[in-house]
C-alpha atoms as a PDB file:
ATOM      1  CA  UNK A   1      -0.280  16.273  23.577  1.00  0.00           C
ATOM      2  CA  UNK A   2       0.161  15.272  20.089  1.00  0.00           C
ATOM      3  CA  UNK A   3       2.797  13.323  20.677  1.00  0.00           C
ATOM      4  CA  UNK A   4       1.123  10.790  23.088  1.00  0.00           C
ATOM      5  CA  UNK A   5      -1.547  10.687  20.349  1.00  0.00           C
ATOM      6  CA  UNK A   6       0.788   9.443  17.706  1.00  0.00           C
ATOM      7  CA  UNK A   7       2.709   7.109  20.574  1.00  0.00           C
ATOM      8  CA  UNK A   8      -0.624   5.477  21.757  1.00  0.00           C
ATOM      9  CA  UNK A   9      -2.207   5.134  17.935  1.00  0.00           C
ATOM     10  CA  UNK A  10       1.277   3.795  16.973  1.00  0.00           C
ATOM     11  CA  UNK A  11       1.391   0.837  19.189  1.00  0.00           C
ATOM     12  CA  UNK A  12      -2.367   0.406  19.505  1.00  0.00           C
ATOM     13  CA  UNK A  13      -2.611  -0.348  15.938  1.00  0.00           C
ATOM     14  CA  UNK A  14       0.844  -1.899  15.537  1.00  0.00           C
ATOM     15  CA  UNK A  15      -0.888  -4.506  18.450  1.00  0.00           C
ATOM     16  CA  UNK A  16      -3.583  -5.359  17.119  1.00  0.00           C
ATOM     17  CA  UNK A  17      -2.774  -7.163  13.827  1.00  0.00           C
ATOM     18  CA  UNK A  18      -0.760  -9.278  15.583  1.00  0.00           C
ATOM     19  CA  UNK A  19      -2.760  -9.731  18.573  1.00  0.00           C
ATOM     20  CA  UNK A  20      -5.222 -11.404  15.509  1.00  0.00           C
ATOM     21  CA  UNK A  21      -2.899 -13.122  14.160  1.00  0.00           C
ATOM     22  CA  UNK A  22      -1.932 -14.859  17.159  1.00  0.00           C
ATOM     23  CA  UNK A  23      -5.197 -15.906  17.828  1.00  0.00           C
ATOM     24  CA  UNK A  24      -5.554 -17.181  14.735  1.00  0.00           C
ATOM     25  CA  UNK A  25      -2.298 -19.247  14.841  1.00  0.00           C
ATOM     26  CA  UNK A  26      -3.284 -20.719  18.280  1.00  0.00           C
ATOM     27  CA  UNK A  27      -7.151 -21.779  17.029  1.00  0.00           C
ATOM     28  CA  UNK A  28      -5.906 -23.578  14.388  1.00  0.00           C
ATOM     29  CA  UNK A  29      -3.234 -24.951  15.812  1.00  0.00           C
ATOM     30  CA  UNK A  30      -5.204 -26.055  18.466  1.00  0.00           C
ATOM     31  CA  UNK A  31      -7.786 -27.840  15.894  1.00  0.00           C
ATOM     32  CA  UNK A  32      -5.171 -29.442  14.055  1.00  0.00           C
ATOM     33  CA  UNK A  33      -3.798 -30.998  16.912  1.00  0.00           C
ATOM     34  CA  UNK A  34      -7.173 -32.347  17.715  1.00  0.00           C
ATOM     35  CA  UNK A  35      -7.453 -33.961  14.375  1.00  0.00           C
ATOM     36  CA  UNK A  36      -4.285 -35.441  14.595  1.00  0.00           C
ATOM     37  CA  UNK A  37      -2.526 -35.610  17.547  1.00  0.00           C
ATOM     38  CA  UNK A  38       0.460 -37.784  16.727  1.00  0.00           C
ATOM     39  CA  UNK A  39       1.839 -34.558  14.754  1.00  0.00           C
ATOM     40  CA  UNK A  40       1.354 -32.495  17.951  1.00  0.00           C
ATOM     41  CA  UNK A  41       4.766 -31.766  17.725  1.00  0.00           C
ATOM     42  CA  UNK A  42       5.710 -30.682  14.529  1.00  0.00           C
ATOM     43  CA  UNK A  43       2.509 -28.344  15.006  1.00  0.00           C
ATOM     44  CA  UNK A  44       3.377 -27.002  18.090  1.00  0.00           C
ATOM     45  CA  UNK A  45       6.767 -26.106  16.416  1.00  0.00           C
ATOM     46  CA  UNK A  46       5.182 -24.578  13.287  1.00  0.00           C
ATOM     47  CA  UNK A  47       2.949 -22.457  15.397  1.00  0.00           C
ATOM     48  CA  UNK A  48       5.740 -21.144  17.622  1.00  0.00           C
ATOM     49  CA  UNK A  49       7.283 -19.913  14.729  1.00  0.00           C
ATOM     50  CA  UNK A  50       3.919 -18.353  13.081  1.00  0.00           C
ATOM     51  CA  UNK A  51       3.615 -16.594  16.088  1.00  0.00           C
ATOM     52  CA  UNK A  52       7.056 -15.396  16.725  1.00  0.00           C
ATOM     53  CA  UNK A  53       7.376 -13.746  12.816  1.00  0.00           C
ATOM     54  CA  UNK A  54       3.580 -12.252  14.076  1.00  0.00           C
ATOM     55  CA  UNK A  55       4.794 -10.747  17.522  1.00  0.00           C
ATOM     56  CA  UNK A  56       8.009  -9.371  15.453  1.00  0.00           C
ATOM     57  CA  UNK A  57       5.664  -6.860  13.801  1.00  0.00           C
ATOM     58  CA  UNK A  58       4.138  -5.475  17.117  1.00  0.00           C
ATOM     59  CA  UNK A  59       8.047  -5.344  18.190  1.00  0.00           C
ATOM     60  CA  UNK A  60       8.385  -2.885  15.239  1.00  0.00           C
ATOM     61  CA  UNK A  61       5.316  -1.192  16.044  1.00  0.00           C
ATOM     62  CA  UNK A  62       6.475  -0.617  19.744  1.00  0.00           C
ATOM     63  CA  UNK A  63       9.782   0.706  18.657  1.00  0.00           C
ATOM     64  CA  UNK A  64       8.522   3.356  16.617  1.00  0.00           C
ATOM     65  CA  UNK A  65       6.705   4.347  19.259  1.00  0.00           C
ATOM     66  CA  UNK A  66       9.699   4.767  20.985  1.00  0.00           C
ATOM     67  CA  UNK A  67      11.179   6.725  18.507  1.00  0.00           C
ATOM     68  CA  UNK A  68       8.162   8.906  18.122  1.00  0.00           C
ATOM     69  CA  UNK A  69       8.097   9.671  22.073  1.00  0.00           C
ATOM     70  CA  UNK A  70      12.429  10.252  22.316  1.00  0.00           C
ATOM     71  CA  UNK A  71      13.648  11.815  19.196  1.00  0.00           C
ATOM     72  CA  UNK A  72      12.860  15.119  18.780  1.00  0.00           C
ATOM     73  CA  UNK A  73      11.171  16.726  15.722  1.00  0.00           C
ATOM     74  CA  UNK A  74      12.983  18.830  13.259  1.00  0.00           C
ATOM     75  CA  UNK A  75      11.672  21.969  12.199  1.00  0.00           C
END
């Protein structure tokens, strides 16, 4: 039982930082390109790469919970 604690706070919290972030990205992204659509493109690449380095973190965060549920504990 502990274990599925520590998996489902592990990737719950490693989820929701980025889930933020992303949202964050995309609104103001979104209201730059509004101001200034003729650099729609160069913002759409920026913000693909924001959120990219942002979803890499809930990558980590689901890996360790992979490594929390398979490798066994040492006593």
């Amino acid at each position: 039982m502990p274990v599925q604690v520590a998996v489902g706070l592990a990737i719950g919290l490693g989820a929701i930082g980025p889930g933020i972030g992303i949202g964050l990205i995309g609104g103001q992204a979104a209201s730059a390109i509004g101001r200034n659509p003729e650099a729609a493109p160069l913002i759409q690449t920026n913000m693909i790469l924001a959120i990219v380095f942002a979803e890499a973190v809930a990558i980590y965060a689901l890996v360790v919970a992979l490594l929390i549920m398979f490798v066994p504990a040492v006593h």
